[in-house]
N, C-alpha and C. Protein backbone atom coordinates (compact mmCIF):
# COMPACT_ATOMS: atom_id res chain seq x y z
N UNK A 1 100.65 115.16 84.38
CA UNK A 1 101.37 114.38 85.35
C UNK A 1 100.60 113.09 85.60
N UNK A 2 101.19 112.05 84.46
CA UNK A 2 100.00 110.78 85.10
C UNK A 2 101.27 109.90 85.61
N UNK A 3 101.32 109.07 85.60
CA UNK A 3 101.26 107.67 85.77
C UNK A 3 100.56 106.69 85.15
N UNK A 4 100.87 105.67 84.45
CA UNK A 4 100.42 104.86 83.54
C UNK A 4 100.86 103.75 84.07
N UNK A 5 100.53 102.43 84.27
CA UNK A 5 100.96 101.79 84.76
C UNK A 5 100.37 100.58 83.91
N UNK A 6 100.86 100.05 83.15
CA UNK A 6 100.42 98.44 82.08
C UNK A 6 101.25 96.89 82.70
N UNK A 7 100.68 96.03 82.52
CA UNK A 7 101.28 95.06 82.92
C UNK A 7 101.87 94.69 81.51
N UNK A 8 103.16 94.16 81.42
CA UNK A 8 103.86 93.28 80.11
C UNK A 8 104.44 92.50 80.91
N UNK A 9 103.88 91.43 81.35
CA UNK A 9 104.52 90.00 81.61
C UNK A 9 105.37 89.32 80.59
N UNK A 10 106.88 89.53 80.29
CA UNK A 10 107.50 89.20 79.27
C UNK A 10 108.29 87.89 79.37
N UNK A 11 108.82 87.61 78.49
CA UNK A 11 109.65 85.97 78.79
C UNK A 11 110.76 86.72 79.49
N UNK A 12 111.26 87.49 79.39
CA UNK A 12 112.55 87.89 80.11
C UNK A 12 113.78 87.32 79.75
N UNK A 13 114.07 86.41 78.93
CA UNK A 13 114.99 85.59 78.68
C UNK A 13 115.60 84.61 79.42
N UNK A 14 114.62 84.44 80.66
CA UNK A 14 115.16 83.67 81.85
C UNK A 14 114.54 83.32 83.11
N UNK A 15 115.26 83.55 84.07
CA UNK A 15 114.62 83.37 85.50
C UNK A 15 114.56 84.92 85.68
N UNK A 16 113.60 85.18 86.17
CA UNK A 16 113.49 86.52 86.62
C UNK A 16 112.68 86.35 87.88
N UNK A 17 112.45 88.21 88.20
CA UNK A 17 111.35 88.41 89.30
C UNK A 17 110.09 89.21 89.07
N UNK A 18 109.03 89.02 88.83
CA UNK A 18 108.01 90.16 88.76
C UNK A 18 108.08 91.45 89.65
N UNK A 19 108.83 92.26 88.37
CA UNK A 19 108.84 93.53 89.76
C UNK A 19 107.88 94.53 88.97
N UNK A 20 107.87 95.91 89.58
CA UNK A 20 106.97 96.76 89.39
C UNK A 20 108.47 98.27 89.27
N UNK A 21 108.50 98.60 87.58
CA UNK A 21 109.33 99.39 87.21
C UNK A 21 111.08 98.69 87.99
N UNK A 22 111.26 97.87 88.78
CA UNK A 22 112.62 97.29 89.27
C UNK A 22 111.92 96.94 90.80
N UNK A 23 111.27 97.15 90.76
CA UNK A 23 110.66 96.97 92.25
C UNK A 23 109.92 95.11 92.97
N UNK A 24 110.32 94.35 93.20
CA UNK A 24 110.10 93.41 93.09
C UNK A 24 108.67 93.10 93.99
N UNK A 25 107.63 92.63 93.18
CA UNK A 25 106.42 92.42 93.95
C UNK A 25 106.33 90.98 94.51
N UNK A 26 106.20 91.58 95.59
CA UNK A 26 105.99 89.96 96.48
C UNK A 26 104.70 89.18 96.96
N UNK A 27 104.58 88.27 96.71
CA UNK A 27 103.24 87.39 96.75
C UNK A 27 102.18 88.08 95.96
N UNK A 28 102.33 88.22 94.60
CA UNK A 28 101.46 88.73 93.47
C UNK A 28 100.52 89.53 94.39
N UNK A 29 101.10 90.95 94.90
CA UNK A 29 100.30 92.12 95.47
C UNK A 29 101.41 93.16 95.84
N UNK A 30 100.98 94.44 95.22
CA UNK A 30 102.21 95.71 95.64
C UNK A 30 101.03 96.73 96.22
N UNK A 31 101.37 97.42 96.82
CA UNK A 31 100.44 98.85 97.02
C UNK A 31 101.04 100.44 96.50
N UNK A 32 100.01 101.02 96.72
CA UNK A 32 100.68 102.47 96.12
C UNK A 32 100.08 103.49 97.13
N UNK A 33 101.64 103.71 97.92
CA UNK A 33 101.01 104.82 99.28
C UNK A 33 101.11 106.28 99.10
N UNK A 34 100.63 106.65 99.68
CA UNK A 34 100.24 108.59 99.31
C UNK A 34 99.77 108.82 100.45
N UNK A 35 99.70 110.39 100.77
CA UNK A 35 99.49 110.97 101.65
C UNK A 35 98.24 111.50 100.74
N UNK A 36 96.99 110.96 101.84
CA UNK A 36 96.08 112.17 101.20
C UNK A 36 95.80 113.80 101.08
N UNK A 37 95.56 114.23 100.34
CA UNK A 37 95.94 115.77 100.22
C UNK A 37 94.52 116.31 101.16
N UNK A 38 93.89 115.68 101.24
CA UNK A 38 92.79 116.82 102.05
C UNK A 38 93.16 116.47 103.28
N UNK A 39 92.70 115.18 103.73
CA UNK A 39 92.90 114.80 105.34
C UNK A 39 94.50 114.69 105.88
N UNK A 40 95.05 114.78 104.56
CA UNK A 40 96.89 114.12 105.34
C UNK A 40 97.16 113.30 105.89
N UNK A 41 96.50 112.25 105.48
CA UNK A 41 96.47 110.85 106.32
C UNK A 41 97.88 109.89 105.56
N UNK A 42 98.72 109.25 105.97
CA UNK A 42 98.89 108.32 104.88
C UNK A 42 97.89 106.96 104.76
N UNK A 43 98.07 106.94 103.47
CA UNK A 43 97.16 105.93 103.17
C UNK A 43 97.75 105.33 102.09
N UNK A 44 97.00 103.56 101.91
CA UNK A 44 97.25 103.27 100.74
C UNK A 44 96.53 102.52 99.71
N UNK A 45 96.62 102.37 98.90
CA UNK A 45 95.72 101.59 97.84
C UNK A 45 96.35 99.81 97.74
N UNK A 46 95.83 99.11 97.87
CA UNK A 46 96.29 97.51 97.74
C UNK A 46 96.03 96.70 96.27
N UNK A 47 96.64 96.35 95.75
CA UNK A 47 96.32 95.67 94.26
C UNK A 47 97.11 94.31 94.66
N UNK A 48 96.42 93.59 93.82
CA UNK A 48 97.43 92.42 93.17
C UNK A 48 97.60 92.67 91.72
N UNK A 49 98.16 91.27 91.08
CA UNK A 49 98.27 91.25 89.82
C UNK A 49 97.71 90.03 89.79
N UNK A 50 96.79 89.74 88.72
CA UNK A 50 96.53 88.57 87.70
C UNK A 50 97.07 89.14 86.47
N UNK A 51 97.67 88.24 85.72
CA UNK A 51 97.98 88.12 83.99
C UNK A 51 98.64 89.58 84.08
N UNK A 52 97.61 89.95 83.45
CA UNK A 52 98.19 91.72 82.59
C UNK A 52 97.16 92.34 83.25
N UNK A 53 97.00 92.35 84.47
CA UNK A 53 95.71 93.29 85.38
C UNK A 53 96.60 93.71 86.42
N UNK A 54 95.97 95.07 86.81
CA UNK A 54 96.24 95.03 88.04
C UNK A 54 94.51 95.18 89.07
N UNK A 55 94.32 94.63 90.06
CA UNK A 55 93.06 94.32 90.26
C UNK A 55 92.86 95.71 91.96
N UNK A 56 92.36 96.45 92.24
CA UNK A 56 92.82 97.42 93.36
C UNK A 56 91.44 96.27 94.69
N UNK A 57 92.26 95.87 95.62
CA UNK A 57 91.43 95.31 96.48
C UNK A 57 90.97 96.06 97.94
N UNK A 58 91.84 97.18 98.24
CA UNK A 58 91.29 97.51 99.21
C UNK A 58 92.22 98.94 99.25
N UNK A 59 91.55 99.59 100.40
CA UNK A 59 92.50 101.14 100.65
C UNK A 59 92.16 100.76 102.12
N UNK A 60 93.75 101.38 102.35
CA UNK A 60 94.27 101.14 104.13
C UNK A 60 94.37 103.00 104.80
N UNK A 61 93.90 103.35 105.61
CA UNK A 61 93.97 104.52 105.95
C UNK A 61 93.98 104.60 107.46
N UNK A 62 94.92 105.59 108.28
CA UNK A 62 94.74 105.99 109.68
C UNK A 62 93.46 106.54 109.58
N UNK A 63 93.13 107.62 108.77
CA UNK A 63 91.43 108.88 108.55
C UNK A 63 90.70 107.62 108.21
N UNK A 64 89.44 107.62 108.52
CA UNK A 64 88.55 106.42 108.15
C UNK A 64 88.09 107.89 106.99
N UNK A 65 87.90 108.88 106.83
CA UNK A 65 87.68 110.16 106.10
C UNK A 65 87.88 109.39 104.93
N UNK A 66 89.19 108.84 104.54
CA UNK A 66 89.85 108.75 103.70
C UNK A 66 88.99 106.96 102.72
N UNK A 67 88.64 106.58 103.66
CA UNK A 67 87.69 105.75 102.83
C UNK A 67 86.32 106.10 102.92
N UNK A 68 85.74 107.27 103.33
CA UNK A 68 84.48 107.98 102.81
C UNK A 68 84.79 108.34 101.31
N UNK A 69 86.02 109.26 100.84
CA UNK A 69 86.55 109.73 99.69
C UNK A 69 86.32 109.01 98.67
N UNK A 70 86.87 108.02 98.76
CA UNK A 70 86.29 106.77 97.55
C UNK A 70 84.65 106.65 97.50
N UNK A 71 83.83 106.77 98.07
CA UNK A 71 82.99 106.37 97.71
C UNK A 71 82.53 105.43 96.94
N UNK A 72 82.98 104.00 97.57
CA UNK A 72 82.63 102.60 96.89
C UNK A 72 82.14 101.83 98.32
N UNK A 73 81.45 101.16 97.76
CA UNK A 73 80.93 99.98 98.70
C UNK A 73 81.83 98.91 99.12
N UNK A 74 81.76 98.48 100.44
CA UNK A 74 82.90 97.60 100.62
C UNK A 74 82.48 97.21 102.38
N UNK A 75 83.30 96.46 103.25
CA UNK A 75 83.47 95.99 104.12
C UNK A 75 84.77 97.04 105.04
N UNK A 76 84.21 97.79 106.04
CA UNK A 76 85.02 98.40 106.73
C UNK A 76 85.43 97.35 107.71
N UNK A 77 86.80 97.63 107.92
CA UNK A 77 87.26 96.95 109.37
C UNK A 77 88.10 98.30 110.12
N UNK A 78 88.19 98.20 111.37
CA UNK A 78 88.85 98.76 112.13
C UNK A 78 90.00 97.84 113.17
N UNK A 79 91.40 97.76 112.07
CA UNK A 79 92.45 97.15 112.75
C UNK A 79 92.97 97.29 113.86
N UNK A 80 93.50 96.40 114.46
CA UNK A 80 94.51 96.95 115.30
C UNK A 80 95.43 98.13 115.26
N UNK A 81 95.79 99.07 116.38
CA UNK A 81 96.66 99.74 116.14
C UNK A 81 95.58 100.81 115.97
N UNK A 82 94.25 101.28 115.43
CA UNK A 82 93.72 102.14 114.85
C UNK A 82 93.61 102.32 113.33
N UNK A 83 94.32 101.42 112.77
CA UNK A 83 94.19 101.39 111.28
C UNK A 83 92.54 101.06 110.28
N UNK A 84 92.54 101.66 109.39
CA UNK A 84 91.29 101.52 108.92
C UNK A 84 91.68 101.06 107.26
N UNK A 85 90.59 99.87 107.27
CA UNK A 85 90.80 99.01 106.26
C UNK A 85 89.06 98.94 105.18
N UNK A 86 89.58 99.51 103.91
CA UNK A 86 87.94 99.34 103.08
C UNK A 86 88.33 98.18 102.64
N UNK A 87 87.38 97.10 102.20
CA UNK A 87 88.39 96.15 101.57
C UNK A 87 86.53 96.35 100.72
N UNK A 88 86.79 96.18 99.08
CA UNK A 88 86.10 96.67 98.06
C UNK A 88 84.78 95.84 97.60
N UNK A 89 83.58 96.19 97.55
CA UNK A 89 82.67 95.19 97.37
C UNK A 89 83.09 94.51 96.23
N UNK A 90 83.47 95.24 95.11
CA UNK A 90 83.72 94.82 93.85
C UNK A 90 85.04 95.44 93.66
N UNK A 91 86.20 94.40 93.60
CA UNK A 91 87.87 94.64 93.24
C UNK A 91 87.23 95.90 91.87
N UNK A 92 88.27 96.53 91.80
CA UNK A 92 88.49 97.02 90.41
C UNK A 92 89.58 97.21 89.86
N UNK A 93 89.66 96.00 88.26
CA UNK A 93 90.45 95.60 87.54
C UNK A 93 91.07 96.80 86.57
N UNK A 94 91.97 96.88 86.33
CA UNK A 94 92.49 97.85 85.33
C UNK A 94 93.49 97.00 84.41
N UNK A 95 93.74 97.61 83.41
CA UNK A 95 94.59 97.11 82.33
C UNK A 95 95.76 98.40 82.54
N UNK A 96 95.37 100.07 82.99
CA UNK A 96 96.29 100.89 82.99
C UNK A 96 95.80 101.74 84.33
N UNK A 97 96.80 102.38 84.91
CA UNK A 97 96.60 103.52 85.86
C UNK A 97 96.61 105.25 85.38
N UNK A 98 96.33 106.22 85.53
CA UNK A 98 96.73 107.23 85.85
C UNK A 98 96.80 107.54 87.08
N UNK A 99 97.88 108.42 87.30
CA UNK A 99 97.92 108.61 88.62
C UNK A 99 98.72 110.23 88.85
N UNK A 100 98.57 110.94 89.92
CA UNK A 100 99.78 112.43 89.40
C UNK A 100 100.64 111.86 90.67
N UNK A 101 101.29 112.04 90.16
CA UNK A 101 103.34 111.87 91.17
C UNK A 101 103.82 113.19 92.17
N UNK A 102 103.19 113.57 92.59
CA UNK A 102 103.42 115.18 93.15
C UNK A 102 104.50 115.19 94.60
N UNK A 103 105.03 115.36 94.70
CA UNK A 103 105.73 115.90 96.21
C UNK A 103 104.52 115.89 97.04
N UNK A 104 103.97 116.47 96.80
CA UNK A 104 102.86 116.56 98.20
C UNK A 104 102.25 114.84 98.17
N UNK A 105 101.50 114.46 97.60
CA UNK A 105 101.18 112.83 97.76
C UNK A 105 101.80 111.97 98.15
N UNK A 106 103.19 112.29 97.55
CA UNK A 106 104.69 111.04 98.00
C UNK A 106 104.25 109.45 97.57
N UNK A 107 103.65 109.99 96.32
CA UNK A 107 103.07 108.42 95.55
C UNK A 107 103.92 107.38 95.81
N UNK A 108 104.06 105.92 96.12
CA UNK A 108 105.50 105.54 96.54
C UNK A 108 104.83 103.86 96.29
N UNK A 109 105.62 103.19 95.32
CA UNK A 109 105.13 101.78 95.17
C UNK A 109 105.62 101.23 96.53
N UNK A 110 104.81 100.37 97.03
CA UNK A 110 105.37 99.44 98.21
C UNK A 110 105.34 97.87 97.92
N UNK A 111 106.15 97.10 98.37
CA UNK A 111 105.92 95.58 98.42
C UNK A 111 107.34 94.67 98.96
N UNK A 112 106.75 94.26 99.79
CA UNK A 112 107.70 93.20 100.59
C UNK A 112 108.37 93.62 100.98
N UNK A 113 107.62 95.42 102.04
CA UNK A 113 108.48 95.71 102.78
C UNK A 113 109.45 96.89 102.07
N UNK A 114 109.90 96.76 101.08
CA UNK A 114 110.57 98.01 100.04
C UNK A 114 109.63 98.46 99.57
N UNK A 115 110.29 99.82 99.50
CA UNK A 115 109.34 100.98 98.45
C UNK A 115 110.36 101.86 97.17
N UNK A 116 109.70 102.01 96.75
CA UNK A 116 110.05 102.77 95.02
C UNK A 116 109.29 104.28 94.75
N UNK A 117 109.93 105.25 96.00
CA UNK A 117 109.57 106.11 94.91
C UNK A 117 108.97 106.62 94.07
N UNK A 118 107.53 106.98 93.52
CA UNK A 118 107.69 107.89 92.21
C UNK A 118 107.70 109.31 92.30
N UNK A 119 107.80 109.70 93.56
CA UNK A 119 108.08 111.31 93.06
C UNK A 119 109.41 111.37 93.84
N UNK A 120 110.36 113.19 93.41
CA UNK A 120 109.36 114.01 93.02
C UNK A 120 109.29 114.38 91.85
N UNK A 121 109.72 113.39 91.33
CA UNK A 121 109.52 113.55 89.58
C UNK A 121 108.07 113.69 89.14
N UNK A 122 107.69 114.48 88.40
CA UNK A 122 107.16 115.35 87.69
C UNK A 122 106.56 114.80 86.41
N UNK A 123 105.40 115.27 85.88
CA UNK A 123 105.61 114.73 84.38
C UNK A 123 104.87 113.25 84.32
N UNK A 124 104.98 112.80 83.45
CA UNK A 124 104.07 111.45 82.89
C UNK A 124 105.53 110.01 83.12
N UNK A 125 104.88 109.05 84.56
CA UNK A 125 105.66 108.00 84.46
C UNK A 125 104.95 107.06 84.67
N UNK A 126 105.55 106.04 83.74
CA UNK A 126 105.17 104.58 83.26
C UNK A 126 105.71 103.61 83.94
N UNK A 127 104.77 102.93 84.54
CA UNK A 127 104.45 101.96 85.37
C UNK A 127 104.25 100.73 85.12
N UNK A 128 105.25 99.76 85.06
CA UNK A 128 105.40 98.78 84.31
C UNK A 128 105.58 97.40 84.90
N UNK A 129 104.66 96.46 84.91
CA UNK A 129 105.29 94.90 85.43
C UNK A 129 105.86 93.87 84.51
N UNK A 130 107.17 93.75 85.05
CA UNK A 130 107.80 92.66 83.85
C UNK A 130 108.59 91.69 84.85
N UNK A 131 109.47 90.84 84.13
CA UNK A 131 109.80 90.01 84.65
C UNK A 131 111.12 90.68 84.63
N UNK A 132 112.39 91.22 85.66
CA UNK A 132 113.44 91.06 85.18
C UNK A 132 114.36 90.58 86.15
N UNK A 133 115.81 90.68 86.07
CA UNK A 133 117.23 90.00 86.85
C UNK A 133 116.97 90.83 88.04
N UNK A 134 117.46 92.38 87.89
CA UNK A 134 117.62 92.83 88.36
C UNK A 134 116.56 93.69 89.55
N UNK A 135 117.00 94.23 90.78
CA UNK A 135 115.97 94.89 91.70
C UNK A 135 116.03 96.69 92.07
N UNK A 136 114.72 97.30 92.07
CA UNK A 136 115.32 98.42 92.80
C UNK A 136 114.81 98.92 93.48
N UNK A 137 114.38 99.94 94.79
CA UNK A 137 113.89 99.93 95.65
C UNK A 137 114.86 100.06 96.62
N UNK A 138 114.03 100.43 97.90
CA UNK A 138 115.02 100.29 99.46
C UNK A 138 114.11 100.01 100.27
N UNK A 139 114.78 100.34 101.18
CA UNK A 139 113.74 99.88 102.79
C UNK A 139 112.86 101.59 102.46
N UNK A 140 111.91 101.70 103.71
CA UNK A 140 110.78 102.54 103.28
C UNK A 140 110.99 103.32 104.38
N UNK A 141 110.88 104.85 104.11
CA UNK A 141 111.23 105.80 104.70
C UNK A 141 109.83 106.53 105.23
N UNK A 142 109.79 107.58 106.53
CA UNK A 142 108.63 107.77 106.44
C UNK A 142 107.55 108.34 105.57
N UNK A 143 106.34 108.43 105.41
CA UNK A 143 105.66 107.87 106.18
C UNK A 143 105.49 106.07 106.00
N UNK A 144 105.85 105.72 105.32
CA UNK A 144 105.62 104.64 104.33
C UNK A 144 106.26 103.22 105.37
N UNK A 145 107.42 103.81 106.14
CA UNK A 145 107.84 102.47 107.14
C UNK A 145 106.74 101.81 108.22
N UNK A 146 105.37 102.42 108.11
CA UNK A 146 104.91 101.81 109.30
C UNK A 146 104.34 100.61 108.70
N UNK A 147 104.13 100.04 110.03
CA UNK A 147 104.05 98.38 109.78
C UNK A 147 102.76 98.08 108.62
N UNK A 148 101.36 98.85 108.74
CA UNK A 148 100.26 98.56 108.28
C UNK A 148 100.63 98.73 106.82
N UNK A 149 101.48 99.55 105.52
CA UNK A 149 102.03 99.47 104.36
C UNK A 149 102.83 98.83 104.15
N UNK A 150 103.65 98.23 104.96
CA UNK A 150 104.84 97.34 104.93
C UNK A 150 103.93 95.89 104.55
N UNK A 151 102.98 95.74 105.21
CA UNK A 151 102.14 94.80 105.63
C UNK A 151 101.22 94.57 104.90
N UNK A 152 100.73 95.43 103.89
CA UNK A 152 99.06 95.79 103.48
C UNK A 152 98.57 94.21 102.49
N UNK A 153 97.79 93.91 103.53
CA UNK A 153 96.90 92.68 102.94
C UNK A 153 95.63 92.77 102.31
């Protein structure tokens, strides 16, 4: 059960939108929210994109637990609201993701406010940034509607 996720920035044949699998990413940055499985926090991971990267800049969590877990060096803040923000000493760049899609995680691309889903499908899905016409996504259901993922800077 991975998740693979490659950037192919393609000509598209046109005007398009950089989305993520139909998901349209807004201001070159999407996140990927989950419920953590030990603490049950939701939380999320923050990326942008350069080129054919995706670069992970920070993890947003209610559990500050949840950025002990990572164990990376970084700059804690404690937001408003109670939100807890690692933001990463050193981004880390990827060319691909794995990731598992499970019902329990509720892996769920976010950006500009819409989210996409990836479970509870099962199995190995590919995660893709291209340029295209079309969009898909909706508004974001819980846990994923609160403002700090809607928001994640």
């Amino acid at each position: 059960m991975t998740l693979a996720a490659v950037a192919a920035l393609g000509a598209g044949g046109g005007a398009g939108h950089l989305t993520v699998n139909g998901l349209p990413v807004v201001r070159g940055r999407f996140a990927i929210g989950y419920v953590h499985s030990i603490y049950r926090a939701p939380s999320a991971e923050v990326f942008t994109v350069e080129g054919r990267r995706f670069t992970m800049r920070a993890v947003l969590s209610r559990n500050e637990g949840v950025l002990d877990y990572y164990a990376v060096p970084g700059e804690r803040v404690r937001l408003p609201g109670g939100l807890w923000k690692l933001v990463l000493a050193e981004p880390a760049a990827y060319e691909s993701l794995s990731l598992l899609t499970t019902s329990i995680g509720r892996r769920t691309v976010i950006s500009g406010g819409r989210c996409l889903p990836l479970f509870p499908a099962g199995g190995e899905v590919r995660l893709t940034l291209r340029l295209t016409l079309g969009a898909r996504g909706g508004p974001c259901a819980p846990p994923y509607n609160q403002s700090f993922f809607l928001n994640a800077e």
